[in-house]
N, C-alpha and C. Protein backbone atom coordinates (compact mmCIF):
# COMPACT_ATOMS: atom_id res chain seq x y z
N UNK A 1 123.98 132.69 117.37
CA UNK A 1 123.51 132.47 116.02
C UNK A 1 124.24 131.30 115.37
N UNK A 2 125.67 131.26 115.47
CA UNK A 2 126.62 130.09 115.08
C UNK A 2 125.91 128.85 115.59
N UNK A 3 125.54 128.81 116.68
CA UNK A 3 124.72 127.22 117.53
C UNK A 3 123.67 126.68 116.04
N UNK A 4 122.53 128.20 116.39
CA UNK A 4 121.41 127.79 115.41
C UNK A 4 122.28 126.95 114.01
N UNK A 5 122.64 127.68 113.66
CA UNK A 5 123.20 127.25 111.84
C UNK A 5 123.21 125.92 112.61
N UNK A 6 124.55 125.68 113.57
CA UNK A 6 125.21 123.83 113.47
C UNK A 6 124.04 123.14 113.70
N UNK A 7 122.85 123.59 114.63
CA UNK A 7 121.72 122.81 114.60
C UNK A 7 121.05 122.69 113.53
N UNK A 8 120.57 123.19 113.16
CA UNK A 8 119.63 123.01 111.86
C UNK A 8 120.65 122.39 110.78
N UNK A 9 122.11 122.58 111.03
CA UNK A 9 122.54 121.39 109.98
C UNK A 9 122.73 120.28 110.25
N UNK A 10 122.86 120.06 111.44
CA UNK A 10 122.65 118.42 112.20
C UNK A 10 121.19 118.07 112.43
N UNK A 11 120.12 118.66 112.10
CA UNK A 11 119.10 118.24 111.89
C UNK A 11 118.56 117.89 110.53
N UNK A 12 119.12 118.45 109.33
CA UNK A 12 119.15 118.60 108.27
C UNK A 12 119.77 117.00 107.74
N UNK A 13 121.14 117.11 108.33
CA UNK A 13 121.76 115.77 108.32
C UNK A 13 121.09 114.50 108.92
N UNK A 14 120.43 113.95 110.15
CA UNK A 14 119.48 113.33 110.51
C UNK A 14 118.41 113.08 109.28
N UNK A 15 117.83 113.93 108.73
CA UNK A 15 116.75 113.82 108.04
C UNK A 15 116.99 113.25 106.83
N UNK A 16 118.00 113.51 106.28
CA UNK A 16 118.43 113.16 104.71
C UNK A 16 118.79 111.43 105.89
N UNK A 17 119.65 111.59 106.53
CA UNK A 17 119.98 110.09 106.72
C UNK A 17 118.83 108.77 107.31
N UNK A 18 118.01 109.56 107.52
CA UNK A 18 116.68 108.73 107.95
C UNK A 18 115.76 108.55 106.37
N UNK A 19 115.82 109.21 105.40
CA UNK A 19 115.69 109.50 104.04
C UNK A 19 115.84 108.65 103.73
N UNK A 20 118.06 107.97 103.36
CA UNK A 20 118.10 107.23 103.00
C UNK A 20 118.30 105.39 103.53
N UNK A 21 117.67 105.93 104.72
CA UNK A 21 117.49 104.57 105.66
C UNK A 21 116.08 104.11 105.32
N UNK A 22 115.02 104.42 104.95
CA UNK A 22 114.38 104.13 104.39
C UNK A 22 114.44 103.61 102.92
N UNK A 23 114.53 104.66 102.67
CA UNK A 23 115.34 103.39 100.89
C UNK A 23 115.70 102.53 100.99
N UNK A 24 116.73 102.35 101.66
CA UNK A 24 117.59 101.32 101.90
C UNK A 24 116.63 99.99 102.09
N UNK A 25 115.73 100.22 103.34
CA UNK A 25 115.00 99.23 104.00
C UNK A 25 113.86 98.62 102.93
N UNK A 26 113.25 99.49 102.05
CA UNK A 26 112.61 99.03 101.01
C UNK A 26 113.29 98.36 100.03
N UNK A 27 114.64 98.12 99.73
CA UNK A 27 115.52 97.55 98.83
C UNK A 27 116.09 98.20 97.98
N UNK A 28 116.02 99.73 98.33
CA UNK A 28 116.14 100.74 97.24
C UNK A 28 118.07 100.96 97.62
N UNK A 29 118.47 102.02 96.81
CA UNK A 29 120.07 102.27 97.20
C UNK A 29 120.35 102.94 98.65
N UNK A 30 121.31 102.69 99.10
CA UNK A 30 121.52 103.09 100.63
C UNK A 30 121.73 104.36 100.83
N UNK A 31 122.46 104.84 99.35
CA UNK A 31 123.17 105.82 99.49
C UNK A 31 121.84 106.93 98.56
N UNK A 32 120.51 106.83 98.21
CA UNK A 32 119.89 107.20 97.38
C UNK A 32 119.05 107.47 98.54
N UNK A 33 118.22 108.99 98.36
CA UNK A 33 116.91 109.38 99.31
C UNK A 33 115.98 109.01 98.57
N UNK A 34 114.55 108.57 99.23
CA UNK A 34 113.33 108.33 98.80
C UNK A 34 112.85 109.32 98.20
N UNK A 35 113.27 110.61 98.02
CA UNK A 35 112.80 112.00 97.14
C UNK A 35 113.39 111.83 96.19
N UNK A 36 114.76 111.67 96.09
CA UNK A 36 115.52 111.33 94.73
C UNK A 36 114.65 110.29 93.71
N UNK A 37 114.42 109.18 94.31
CA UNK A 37 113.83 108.11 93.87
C UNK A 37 112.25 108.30 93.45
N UNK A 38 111.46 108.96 94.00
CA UNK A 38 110.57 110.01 93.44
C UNK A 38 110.59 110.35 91.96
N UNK A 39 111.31 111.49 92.26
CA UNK A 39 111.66 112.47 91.22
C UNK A 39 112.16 111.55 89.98
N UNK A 40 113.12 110.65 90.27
CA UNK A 40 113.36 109.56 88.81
C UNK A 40 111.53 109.26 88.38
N UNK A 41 111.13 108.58 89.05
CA UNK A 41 109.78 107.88 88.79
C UNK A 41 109.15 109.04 88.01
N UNK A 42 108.75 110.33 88.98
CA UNK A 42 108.29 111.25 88.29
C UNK A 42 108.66 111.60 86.94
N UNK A 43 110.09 111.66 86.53
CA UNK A 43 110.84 111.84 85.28
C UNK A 43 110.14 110.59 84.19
N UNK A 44 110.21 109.40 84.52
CA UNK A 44 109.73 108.61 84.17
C UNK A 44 108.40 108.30 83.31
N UNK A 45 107.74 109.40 84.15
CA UNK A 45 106.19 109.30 83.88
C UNK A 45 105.83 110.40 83.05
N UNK A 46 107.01 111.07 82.60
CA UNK A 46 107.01 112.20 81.58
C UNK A 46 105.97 113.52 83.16
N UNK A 47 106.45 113.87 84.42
CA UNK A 47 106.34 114.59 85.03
C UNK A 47 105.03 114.47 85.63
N UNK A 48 104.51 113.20 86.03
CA UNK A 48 103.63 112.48 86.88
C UNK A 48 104.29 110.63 87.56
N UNK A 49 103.82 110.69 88.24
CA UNK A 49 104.29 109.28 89.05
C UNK A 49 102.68 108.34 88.54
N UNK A 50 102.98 107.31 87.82
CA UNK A 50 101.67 105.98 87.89
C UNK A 50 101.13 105.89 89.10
N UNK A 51 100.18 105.60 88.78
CA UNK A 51 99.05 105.44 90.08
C UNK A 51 99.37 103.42 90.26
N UNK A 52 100.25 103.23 88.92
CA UNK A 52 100.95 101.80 89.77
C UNK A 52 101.79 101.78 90.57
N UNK A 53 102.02 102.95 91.11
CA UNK A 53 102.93 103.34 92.41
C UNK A 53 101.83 103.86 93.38
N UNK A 54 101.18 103.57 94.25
CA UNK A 54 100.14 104.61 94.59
C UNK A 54 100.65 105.11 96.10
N UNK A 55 101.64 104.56 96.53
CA UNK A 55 102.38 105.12 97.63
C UNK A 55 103.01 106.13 97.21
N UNK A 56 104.28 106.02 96.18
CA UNK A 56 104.71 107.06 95.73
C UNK A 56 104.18 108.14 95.51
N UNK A 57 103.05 108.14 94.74
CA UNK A 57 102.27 109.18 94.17
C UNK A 57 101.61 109.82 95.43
N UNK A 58 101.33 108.69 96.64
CA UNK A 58 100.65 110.34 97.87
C UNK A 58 102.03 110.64 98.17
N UNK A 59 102.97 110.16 98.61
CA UNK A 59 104.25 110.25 99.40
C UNK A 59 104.58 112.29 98.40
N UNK A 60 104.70 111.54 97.01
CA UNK A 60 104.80 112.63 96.24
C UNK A 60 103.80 114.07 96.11
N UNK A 61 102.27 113.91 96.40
CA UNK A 61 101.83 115.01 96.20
C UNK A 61 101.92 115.64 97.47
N UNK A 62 101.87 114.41 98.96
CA UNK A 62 102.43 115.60 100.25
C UNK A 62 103.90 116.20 100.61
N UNK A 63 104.77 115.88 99.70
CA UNK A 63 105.87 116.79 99.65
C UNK A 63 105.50 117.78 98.89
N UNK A 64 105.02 117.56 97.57
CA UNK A 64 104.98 118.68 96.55
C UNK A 64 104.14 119.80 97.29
N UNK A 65 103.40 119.65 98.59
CA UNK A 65 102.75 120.69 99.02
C UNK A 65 103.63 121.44 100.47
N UNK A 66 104.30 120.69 100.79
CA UNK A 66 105.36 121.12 101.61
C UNK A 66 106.42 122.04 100.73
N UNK A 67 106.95 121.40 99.89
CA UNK A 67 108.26 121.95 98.67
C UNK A 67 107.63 121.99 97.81
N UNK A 68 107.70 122.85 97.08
CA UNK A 68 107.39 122.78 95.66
C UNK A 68 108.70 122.55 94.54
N UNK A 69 108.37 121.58 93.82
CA UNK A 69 108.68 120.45 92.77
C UNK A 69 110.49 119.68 94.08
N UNK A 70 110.01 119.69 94.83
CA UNK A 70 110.92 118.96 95.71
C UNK A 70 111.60 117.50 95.27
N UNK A 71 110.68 116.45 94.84
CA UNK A 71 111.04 115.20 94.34
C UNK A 71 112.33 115.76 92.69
N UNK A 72 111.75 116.27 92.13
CA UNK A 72 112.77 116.50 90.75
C UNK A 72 113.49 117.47 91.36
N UNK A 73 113.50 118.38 92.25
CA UNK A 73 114.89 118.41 92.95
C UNK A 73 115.75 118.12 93.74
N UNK A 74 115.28 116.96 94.32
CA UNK A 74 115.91 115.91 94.53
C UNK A 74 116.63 115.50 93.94
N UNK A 75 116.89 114.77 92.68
CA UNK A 75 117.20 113.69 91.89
C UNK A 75 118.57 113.96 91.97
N UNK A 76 119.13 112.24 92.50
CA UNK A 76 120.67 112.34 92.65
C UNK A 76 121.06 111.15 91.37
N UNK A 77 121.66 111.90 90.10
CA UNK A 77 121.88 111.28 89.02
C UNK A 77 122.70 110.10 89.53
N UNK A 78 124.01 110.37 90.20
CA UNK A 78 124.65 109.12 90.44
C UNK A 78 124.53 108.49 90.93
N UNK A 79 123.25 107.98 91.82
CA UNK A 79 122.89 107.21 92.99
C UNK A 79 122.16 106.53 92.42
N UNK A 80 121.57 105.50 92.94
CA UNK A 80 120.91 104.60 91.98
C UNK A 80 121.37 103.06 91.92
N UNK A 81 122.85 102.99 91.77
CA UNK A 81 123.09 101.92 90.88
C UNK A 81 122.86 100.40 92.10
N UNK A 82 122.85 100.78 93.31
CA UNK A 82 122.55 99.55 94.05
C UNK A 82 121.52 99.68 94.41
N UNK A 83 120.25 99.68 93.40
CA UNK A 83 118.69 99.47 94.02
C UNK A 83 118.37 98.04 93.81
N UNK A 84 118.13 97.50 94.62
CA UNK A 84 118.00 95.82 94.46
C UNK A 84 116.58 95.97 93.60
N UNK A 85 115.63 96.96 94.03
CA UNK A 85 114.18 96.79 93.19
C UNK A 85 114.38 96.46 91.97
N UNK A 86 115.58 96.95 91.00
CA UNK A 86 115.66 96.73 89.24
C UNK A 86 116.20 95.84 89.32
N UNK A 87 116.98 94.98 89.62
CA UNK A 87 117.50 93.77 89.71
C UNK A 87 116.76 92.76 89.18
């Protein structure tokens, strides 16, 4: 049973880090997941994402059907500050 747990947390870990390897690669913060970054937008939109995002917004409604409200629980307040996109 001890194996399972370390696996599923080294898979867990993989996933968030492929997360924020993507951000990264879009210009977003390195250290920030693309769900986090979501969930701001979503916040943003007073609890909808613009359809001037229209990636975001599917990216966002096929998580929200996987997780429910997943992107706003996401949101990593302190992350953020090296997104080259606001620059």
């Amino acid at each position: 049973m001890k194996s399972f747990i370390i696996i599923k947390k080294y898979v867990l870990n993989v996933m968030i880090s492929v997360d924020q390897l993507g951000n990264a690669v879009i210009g977003g913060d390195p250290d920030e997941t693309i769900s986090s970054v979501l969930g701001k937008l979503k916040q943003a939109g007073n609890g909808s994402i613009s359809w001037a995002h229209p990636v975001s917004k599917l990216v966002d409604f096929f998580l929200e059907k996987i997780d429910k409200n997943h992107s706003t629980d996401a949101i990593e307040k302190d992350e953020g500050k090296n997104d080259l996109r606001n620059k």
